[in-house]
Protein backbone atom coordinates (compact mmCIF):
# COMPACT_ATOMS: atom_id res chain seq x y z
CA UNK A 1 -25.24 19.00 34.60
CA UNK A 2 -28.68 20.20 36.13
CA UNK A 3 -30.12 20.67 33.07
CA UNK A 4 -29.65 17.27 32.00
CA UNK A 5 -30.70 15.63 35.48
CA UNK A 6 -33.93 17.67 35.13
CA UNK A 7 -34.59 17.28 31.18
CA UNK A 8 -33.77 13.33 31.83
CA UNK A 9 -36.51 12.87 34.90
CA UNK A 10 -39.45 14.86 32.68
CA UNK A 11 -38.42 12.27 29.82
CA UNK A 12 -38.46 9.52 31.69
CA UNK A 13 -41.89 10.78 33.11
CA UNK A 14 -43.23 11.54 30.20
CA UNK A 15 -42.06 7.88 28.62
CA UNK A 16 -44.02 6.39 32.26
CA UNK A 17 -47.44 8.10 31.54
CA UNK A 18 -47.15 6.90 27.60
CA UNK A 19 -46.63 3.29 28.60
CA UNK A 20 -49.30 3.36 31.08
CA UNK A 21 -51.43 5.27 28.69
CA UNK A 22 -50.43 2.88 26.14
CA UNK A 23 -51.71 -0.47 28.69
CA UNK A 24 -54.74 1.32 28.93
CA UNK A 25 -54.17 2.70 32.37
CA UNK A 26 -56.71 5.60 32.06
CA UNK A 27 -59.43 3.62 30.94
CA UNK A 28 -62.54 3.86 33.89
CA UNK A 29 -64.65 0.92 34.67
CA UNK A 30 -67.87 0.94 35.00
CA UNK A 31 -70.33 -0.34 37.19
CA UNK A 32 -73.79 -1.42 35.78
CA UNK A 33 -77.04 -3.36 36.68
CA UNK A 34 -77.60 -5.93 33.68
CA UNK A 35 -79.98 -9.13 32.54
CA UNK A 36 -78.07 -12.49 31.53
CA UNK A 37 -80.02 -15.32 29.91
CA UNK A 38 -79.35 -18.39 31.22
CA UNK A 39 -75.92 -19.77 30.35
CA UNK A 40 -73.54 -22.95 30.74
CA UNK A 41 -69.87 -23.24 31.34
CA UNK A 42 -67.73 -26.24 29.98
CA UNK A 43 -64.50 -26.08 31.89
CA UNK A 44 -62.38 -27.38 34.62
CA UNK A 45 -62.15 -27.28 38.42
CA UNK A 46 -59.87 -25.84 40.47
CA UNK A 47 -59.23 -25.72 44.75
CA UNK A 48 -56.07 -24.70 45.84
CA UNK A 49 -53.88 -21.91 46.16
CA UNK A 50 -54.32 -19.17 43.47
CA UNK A 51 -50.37 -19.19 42.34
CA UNK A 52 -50.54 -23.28 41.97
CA UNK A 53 -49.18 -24.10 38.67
CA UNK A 54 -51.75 -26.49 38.02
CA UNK A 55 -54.15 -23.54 37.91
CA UNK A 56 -52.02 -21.85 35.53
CA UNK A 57 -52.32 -25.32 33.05
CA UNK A 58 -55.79 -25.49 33.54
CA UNK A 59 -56.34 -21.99 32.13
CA UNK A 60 -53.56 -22.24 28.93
CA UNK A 61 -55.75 -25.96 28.28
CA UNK A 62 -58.96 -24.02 28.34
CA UNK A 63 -57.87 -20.95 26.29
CA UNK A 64 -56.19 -23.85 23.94
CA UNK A 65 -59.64 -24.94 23.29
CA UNK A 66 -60.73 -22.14 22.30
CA UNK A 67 -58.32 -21.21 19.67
CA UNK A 68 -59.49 -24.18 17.72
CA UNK A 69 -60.72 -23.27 14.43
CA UNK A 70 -64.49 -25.10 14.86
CA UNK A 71 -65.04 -23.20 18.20
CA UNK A 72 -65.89 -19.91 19.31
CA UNK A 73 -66.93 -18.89 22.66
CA UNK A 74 -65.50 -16.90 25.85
CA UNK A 75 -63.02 -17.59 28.25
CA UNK A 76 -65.07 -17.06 32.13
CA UNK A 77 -63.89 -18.26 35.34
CA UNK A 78 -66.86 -19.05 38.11
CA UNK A 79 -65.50 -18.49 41.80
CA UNK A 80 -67.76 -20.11 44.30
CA UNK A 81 -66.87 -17.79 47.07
CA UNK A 82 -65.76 -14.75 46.55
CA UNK A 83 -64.67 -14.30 50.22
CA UNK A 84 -61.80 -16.79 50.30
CA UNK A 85 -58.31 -15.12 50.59
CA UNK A 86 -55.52 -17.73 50.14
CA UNK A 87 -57.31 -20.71 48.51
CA UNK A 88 -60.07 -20.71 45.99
CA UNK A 89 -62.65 -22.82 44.61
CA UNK A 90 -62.73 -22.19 40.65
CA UNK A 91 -64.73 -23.73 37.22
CA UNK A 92 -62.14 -22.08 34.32
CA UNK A 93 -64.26 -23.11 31.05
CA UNK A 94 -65.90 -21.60 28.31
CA UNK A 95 -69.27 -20.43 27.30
CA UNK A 96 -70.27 -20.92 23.78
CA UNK A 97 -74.07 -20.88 21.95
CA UNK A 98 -71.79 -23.48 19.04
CA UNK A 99 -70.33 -25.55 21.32
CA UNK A 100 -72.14 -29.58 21.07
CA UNK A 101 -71.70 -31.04 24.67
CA UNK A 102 -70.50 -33.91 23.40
CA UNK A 103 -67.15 -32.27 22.08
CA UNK A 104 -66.72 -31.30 25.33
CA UNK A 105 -67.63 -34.59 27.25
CA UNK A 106 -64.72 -34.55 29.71
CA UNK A 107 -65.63 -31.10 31.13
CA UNK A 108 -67.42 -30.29 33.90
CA UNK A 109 -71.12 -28.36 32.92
CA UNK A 110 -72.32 -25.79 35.55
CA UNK A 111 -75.12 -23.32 34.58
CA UNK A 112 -75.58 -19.73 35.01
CA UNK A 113 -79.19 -19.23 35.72
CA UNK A 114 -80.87 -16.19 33.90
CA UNK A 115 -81.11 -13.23 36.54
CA UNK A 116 -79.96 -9.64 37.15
CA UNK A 117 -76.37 -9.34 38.27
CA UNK A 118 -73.97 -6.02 38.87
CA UNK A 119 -71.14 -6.06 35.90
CA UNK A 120 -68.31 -4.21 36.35
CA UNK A 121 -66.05 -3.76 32.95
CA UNK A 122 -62.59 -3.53 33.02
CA UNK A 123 -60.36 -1.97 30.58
CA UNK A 124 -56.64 -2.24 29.43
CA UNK A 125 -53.51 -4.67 30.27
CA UNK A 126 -54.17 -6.79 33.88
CA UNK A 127 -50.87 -4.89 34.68
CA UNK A 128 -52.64 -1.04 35.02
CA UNK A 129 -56.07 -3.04 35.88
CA UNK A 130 -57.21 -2.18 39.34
CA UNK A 131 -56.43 -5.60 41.35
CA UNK A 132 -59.11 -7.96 42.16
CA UNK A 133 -59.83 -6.65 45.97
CA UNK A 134 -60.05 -3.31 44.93
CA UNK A 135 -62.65 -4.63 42.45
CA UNK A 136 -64.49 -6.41 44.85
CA UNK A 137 -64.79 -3.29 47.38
CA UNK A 138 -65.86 -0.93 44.48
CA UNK A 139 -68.65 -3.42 43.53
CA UNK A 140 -69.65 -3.90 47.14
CA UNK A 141 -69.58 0.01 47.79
CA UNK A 142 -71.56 0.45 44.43
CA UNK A 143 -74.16 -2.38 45.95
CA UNK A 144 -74.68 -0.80 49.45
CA UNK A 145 -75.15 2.65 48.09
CA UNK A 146 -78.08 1.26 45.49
CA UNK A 147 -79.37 -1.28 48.00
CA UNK A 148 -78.26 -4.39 46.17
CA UNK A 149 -77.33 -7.72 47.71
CA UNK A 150 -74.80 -9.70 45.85
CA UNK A 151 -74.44 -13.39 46.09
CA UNK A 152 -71.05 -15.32 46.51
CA UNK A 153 -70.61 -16.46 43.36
CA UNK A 154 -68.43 -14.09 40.79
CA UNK A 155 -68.30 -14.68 37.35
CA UNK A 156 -64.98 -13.61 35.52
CA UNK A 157 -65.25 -13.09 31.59
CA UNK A 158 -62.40 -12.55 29.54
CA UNK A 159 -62.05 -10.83 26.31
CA UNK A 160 -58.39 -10.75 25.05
CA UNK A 161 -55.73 -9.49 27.32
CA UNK A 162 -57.06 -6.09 27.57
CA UNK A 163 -60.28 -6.00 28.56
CA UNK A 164 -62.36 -8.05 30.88
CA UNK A 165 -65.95 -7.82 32.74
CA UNK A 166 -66.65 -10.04 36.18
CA UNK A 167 -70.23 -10.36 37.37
CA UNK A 168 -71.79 -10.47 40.43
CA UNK A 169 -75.43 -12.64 41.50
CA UNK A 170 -78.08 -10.01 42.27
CA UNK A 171 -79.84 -11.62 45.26
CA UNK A 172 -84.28 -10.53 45.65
């Protein structure tokens, strides 16, 4: 009866660190100091509470445009302040070099000017993914020890559901 109390928790162990191998749990971010030409984002605004299920629309709209066939581009999210806790102030959009503003005419534009700014990539399923405060200290850590100072605004890119990279202004 030990023996299969014992041989069933190493299994069952064993099937825990596959999964979370599997998600991409052991993947390690990194942290680096990059150029961005400027950029513009067509998207939508959000303010409210980050659970809202208007937020949630917003973002399956915006990844709907992008699955059309004449359109390529990224899926990025622009928070205006990366500070606030319970609500948020959001653009979800895209970023494309094919998109024609005028498909896009009921968007709202906001550009990304050209500049440094600290990325931090993330790898493997959101569910393994290190959550988004823990993010946010590791990137401010990583900008006190080089001397950096970071603006509020945080730009979220997404690549698929398994791999992401958020950006962060580098204030002179």
């Amino acid at each position: 009866m030990k023996k299969i109390v014992i041989i069933s928790a190493i299994l069952v162990i064993l099937l825990s660190v596959a999964g979370y191998a599997w998600l991409g749990g052991f993947k390690l971010e990194k942290i680096s100091e990059v150029f961005s030409q400027l950029r513009v984002v067509y998207g939508t605004p959000y303010q409210g509470k980050y659970g809202d299920l208007k937020l949630r629309e917003i973002v399956v709209k915006t990844k709907q445009l992008l699955e059309e066939p004449a359109r390529s581009g990224q899926l990025v999210v622009i928070n205006y302040d990366s500070t606030a806790s319970e609500n948020i102030n959001q653009l979800i959009g895209i970023i494309s070099s094919d998109v024609l503003p005028e498909t896009l005419q009921n968007l709202t534009q906001d550009t990304l000017p050209a500049g440094n700014y600290l990325k931090i990539q993330l790898y493997g399923h959101p569910v393994v993914r290190s959550i988004p405060e823990q993010v946010n200290q590791k990137v401010k850590k990583y900008a006190e020890q080089q001397q950096i100072t970071l603006g509020k605004e945080v730009i979220e890119h997404y690549f698929g559901s398994d791999s992401m990279w958020i950006e962060y202004p580098i204030i002179k």
